[in-house]
Protein backbone atom coordinates (compact mmCIF):
# COMPACT_ATOMS: atom_id res chain seq x y z
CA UNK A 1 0.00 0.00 0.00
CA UNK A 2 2.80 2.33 0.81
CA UNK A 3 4.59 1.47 -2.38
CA UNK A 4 1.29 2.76 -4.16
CA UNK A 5 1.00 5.88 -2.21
CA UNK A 6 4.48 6.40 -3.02
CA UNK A 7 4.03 6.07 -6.58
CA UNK A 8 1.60 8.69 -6.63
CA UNK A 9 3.89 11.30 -4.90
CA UNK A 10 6.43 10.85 -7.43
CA UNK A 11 3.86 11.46 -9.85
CA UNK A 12 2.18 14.34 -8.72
CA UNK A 13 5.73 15.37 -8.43
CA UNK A 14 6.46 15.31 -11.79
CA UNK A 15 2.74 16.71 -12.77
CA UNK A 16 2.73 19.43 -10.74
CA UNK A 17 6.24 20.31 -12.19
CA UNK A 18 5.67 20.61 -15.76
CA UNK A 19 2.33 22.29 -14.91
CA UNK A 20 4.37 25.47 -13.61
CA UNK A 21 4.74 28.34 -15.96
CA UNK A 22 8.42 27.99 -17.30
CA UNK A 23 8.68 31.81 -16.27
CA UNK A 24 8.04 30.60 -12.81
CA UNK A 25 11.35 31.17 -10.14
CA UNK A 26 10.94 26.94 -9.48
CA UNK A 27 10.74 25.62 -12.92
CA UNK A 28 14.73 25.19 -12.93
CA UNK A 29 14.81 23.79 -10.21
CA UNK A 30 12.57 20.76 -10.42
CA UNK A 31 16.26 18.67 -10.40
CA UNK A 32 16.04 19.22 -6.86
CA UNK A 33 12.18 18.03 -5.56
CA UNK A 34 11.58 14.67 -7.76
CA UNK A 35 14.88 12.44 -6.17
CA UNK A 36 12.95 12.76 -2.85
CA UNK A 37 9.83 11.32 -3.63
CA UNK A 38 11.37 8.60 -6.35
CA UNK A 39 13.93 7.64 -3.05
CA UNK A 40 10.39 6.78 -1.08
CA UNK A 41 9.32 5.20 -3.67
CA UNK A 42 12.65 2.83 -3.90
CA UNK A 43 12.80 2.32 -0.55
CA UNK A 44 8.92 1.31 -0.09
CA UNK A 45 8.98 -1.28 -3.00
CA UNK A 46 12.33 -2.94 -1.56
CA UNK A 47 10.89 -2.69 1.97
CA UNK A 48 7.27 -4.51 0.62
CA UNK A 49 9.13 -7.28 -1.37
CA UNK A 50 11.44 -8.39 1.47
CA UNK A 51 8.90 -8.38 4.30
CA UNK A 52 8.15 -11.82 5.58
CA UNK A 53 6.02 -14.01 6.00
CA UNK A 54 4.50 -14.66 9.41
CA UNK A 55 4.10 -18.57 8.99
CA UNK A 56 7.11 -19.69 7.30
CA UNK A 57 9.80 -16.36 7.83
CA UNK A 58 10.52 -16.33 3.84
CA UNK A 59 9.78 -13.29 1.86
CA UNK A 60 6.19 -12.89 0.92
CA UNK A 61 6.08 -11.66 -2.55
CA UNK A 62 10.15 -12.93 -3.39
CA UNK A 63 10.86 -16.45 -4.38
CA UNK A 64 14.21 -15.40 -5.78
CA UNK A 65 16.46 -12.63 -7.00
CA UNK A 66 14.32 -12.02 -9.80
CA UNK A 67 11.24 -13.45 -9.27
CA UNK A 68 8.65 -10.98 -7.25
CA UNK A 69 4.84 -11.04 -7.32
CA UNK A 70 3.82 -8.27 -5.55
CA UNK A 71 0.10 -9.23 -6.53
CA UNK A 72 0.30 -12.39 -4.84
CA UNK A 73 -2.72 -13.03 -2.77
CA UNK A 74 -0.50 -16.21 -1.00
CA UNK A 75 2.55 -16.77 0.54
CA UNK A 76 5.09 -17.85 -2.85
CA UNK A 77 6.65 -20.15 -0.26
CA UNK A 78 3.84 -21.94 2.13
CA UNK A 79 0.43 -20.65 0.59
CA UNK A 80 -0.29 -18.33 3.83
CA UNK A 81 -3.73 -16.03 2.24
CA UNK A 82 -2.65 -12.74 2.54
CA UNK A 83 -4.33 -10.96 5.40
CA UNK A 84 -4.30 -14.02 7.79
CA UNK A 85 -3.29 -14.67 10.83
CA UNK A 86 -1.05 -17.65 11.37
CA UNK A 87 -2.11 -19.25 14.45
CA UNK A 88 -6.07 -18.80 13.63
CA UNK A 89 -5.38 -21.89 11.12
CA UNK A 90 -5.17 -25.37 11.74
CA UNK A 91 -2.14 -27.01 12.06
CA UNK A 92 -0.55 -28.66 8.84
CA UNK A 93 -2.85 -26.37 6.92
């Protein structure tokens, strides 16, 4: 969710940007305000595709290097529903 919010920071950034007259004192400057909100948005994908999984302690969303699904619904590694909690299931389930 935070990757998503994120997302559309950077992009507002941007928008709002090119929006301002290029008289404007800012419009040179836009260099400066878009590393900021891309950096959040680095650090809040990397954060959401290591987090781990309360059942099994693997990543989520990461079954390797290259291989994220950050629409899974499941745990990649044990099938935990997203949204669960762990001891609420049955054993062995």
């Amino acid at each position: 969710m935070v990757e998503f919010a994120a997302l559309g920071t950077w992009l507002a950034t941007f928008i709002l940007i090119f929006a301002v007259p290029a008289t404007h004192v800012l419009r040179p400057f836009w260099w400066a305000l878009a590393p900021g909100p891309f950096l959040w948005l680095l650090i809040a994908n990397y954060r959401s595709t290591k987090w781990r999984c309360p059942r099994c302690g693997e990543p989520f969303f990461r079954r390797g290097f290259l291989r994220t699904d950050i629409w899974a619904q499941e745990c990649v590694h044990c099938g935990l529903p997203k949204w669960t909690d762990p001891s609420s299931l049955p054993r062995g389930a």
